[in-house]
N, C-alpha and C. Protein backbone atom coordinates (compact mmCIF):
# COMPACT_ATOMS: atom_id res chain seq x y z
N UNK A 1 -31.16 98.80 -27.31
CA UNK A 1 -31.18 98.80 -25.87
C UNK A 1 -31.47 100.22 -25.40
N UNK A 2 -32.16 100.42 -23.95
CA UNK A 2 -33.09 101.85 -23.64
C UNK A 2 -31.72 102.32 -23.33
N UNK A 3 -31.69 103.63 -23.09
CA UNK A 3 -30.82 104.27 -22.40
C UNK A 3 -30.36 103.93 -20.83
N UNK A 4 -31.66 104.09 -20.50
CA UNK A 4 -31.77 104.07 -18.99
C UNK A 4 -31.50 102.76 -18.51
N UNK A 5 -30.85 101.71 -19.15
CA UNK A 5 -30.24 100.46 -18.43
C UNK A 5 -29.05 100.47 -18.85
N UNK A 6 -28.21 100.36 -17.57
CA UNK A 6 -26.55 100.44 -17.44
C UNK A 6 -26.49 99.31 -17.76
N UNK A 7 -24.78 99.59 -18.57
CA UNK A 7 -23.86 98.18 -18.73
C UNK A 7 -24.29 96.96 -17.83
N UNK A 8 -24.03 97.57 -16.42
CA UNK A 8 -23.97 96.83 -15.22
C UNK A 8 -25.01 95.69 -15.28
N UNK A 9 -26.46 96.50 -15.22
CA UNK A 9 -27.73 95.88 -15.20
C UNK A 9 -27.67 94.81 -16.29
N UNK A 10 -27.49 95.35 -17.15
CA UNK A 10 -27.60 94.50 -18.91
C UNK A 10 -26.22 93.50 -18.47
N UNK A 11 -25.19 93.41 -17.63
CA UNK A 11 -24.15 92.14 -17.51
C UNK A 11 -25.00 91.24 -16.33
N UNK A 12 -25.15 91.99 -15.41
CA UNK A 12 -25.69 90.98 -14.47
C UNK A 12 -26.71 90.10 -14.81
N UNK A 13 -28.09 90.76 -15.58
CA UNK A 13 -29.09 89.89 -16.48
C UNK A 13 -28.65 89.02 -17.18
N UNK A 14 -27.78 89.26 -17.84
CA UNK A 14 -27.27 88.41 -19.04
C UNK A 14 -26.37 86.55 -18.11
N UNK A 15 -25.81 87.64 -16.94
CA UNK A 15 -25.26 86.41 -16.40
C UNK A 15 -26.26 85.43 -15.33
N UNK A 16 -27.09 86.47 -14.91
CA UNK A 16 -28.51 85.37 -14.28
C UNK A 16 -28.91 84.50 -15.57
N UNK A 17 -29.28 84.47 -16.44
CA UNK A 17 -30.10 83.93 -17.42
C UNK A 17 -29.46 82.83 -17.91
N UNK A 18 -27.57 83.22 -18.10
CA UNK A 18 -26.71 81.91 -18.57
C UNK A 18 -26.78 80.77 -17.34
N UNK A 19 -26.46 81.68 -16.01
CA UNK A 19 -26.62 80.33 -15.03
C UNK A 19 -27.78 79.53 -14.98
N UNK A 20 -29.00 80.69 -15.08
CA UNK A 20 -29.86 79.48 -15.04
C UNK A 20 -30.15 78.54 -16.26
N UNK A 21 -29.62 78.84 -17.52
CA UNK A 21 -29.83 78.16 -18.46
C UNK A 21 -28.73 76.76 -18.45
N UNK A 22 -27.46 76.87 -17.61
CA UNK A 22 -26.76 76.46 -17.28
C UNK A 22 -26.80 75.55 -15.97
N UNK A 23 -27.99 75.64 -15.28
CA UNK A 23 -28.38 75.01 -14.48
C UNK A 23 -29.43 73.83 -14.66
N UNK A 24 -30.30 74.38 -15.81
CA UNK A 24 -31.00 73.45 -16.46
C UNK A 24 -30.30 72.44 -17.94
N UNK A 25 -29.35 72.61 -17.89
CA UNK A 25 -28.98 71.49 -18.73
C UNK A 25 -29.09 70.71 -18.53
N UNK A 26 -28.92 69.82 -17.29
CA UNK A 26 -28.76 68.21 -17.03
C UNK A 26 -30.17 68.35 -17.08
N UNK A 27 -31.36 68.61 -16.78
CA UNK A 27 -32.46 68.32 -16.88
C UNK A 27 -32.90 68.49 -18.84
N UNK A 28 -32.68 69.21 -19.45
CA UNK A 28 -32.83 69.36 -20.65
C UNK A 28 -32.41 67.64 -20.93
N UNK A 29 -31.37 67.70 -20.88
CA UNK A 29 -30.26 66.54 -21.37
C UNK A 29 -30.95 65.42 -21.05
N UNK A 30 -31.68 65.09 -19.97
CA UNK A 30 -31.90 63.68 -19.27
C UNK A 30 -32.94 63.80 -19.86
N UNK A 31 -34.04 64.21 -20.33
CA UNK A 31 -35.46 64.44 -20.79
C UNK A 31 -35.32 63.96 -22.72
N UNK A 32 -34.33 65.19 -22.53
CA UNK A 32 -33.84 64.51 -23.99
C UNK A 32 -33.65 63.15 -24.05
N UNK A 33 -32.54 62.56 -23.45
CA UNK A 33 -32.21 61.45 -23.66
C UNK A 33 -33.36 60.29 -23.42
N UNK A 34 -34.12 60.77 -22.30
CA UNK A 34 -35.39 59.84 -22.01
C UNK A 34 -36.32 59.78 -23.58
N UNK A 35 -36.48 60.57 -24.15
CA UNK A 35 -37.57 60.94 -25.16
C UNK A 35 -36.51 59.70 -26.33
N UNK A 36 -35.36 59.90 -26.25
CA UNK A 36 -34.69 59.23 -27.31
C UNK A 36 -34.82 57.71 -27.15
N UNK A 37 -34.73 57.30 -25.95
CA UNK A 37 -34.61 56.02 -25.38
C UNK A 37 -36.36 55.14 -25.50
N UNK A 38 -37.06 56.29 -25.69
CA UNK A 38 -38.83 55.49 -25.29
C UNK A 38 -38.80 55.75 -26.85
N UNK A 39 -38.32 56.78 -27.99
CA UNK A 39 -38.91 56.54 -29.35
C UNK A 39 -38.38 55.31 -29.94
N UNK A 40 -37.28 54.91 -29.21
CA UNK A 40 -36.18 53.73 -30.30
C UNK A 40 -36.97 52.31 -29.73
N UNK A 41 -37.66 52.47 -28.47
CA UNK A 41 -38.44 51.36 -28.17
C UNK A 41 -39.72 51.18 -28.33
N UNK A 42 -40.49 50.03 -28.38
CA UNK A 42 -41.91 49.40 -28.61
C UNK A 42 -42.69 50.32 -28.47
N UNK A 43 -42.66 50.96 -27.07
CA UNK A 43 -43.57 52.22 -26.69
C UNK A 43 -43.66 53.21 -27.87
N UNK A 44 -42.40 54.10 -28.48
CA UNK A 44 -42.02 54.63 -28.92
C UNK A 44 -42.90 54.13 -30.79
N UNK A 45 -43.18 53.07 -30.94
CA UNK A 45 -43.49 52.78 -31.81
C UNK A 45 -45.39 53.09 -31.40
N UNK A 46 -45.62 52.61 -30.53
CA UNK A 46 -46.98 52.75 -30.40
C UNK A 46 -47.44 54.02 -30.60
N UNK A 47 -46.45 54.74 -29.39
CA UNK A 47 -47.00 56.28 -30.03
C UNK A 47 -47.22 56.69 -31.24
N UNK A 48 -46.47 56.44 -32.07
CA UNK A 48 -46.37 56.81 -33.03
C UNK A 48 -47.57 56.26 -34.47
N UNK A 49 -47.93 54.99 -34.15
CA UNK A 49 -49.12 54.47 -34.52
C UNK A 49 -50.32 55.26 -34.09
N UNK A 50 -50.45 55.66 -32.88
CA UNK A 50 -51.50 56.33 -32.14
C UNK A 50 -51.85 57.91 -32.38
N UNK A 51 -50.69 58.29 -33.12
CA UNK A 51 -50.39 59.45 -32.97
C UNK A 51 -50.96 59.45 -34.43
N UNK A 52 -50.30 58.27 -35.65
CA UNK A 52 -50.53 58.34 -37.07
C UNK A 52 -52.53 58.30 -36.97
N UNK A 53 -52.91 57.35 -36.15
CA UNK A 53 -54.44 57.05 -36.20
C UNK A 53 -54.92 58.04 -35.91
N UNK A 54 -54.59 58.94 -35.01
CA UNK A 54 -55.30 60.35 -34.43
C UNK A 54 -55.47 61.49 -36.19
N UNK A 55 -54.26 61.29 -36.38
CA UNK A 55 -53.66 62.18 -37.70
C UNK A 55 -54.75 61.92 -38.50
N UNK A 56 -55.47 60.35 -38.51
CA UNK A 56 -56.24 60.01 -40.25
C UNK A 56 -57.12 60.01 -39.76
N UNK A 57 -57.90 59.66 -38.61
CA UNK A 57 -59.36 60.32 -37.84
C UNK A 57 -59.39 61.86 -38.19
N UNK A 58 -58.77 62.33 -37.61
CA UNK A 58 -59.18 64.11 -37.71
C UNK A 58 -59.41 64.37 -39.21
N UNK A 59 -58.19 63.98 -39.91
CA UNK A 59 -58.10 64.13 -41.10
C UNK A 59 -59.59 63.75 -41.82
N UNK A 60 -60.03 62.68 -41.48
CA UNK A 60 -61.57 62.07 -42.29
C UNK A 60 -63.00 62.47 -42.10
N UNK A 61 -62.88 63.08 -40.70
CA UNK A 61 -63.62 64.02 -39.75
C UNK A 61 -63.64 65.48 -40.37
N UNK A 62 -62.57 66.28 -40.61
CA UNK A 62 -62.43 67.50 -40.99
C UNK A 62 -62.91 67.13 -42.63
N UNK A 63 -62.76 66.57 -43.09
CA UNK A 63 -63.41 65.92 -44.59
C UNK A 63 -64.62 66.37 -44.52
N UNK A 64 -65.33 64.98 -43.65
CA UNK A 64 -66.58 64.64 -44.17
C UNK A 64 -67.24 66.11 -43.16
N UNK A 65 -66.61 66.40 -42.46
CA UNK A 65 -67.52 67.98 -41.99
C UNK A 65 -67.83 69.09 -43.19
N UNK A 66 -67.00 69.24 -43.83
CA UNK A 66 -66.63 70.09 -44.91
C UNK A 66 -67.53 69.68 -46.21
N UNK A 67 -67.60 68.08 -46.50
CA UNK A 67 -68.28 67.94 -47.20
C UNK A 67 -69.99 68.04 -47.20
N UNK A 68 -70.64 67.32 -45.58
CA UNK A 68 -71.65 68.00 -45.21
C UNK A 68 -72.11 69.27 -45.14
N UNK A 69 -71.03 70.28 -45.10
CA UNK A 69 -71.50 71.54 -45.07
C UNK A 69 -71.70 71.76 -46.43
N UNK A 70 -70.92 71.45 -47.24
CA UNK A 70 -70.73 72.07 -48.44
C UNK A 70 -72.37 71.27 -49.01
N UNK A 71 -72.96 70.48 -48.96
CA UNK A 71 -73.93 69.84 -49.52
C UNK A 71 -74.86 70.39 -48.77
N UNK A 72 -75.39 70.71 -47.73
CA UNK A 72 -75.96 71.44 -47.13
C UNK A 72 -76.25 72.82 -47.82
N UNK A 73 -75.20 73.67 -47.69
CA UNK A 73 -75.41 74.95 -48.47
C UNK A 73 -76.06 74.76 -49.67
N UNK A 74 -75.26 73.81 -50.79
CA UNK A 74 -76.04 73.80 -52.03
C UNK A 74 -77.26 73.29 -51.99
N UNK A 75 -77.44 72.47 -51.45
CA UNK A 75 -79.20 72.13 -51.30
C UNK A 75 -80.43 73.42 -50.60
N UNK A 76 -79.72 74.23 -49.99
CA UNK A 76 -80.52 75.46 -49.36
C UNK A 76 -80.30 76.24 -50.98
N UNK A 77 -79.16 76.19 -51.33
CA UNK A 77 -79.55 77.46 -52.46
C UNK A 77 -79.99 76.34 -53.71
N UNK A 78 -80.06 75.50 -53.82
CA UNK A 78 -80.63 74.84 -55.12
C UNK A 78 -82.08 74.58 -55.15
N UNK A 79 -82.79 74.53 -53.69
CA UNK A 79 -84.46 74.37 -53.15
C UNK A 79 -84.49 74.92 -52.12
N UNK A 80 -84.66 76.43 -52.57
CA UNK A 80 -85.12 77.48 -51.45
C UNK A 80 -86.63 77.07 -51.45
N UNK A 81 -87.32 76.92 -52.01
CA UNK A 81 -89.00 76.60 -52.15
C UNK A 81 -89.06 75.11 -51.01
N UNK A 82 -88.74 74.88 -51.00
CA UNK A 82 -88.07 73.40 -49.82
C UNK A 82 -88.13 73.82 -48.50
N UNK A 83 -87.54 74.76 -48.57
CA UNK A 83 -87.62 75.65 -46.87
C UNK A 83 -88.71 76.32 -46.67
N UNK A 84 -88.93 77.15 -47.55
CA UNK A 84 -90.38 78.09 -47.56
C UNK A 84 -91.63 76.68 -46.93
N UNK A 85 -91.37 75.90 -48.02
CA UNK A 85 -92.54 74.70 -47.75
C UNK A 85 -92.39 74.19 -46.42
N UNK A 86 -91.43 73.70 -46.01
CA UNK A 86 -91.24 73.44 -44.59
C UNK A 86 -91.87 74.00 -43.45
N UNK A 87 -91.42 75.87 -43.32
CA UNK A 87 -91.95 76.91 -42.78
C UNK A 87 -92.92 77.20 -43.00
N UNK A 88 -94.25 76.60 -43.83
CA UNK A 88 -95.49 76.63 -43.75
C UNK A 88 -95.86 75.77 -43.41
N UNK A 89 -95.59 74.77 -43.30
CA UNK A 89 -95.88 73.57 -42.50
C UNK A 89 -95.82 73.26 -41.28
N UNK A 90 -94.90 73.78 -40.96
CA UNK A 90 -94.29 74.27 -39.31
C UNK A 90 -95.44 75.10 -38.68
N UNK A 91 -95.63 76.44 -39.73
CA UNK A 91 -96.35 77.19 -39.27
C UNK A 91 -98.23 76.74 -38.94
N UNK A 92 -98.76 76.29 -39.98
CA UNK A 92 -99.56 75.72 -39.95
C UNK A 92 -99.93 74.28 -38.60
N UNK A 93 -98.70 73.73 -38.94
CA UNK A 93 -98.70 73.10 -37.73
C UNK A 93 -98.90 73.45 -36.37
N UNK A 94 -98.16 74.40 -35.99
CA UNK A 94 -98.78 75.43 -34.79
C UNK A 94 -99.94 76.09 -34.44
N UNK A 95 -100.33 76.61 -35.92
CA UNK A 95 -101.70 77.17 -35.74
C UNK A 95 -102.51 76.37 -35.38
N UNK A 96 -102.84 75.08 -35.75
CA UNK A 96 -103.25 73.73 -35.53
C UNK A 96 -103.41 73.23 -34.06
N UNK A 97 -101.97 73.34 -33.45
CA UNK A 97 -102.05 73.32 -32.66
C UNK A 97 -102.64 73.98 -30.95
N UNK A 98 -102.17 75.21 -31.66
CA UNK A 98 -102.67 76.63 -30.49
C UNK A 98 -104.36 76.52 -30.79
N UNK A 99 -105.47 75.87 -31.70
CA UNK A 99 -106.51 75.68 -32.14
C UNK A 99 -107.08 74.55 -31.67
N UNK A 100 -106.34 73.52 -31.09
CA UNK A 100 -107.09 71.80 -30.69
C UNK A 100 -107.65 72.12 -29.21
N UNK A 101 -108.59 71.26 -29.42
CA UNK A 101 -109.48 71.57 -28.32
C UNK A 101 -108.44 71.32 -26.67
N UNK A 102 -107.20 70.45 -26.91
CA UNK A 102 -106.41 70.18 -25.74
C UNK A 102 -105.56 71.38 -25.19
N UNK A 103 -105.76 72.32 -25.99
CA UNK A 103 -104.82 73.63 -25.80
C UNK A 103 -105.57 74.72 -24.90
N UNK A 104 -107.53 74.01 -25.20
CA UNK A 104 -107.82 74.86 -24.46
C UNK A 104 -108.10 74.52 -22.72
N UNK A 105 -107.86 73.44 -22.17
CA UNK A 105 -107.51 72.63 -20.96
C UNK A 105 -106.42 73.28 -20.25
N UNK A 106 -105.31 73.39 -21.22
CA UNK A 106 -103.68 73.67 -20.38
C UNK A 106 -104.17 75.12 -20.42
N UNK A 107 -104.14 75.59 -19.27
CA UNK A 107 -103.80 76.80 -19.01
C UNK A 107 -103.27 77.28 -17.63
């Protein structure tokens, strides 16, 4: 604790903070008890189904992302000549294009 805060200051804080923590109990309490009362019922079950289905979606999602990437990468480094070929084709393709007689119309 700093120097420069008196007893005083440091009791009075301490006793704002209990009242209000002390003020919010019945609301703690009733929220609580509400949360207890909707898990022990039907609702309470659904959530919890909804909540399990969310869990094994993400879960199969974060999978198969991981696995696409991962097959991805190895196919770039297992047929780099694959890409090169692509990018001449691409390229060529353009040249092709910027060259057809319709390219020389649009202007």
């Amino acid at each position: 604790m700093p120097d420069s805060i008196d007893d005083d200051e440091f009791d009075d804080e301490v006793i704002f903070w209990q009242n209000f923590f002390t003020r919010l109990e019945p609301v703690r309490n009733f929220i609580s008890s509400t949360k207890s009362t909707l898990k022990s019922s039907f609702l309470g079950e659904i959530y919890d189904t909804i909540g399990q289905l969310y869990d094994d979606i993400s879960d199969t999602l974060s999978v198969t992302s991981r696995r696409i990437t991962e097959l991805t990468y190895s196919t770039i480094l297992r047929s780099p000549g694959s890409i090169v070929a692509v990018l001449l084709l691409l390229t060529i393709f353009l040249i092709l294009l910027k060259l057809s007689p319709l390219s020389l119309y649009s202007v």
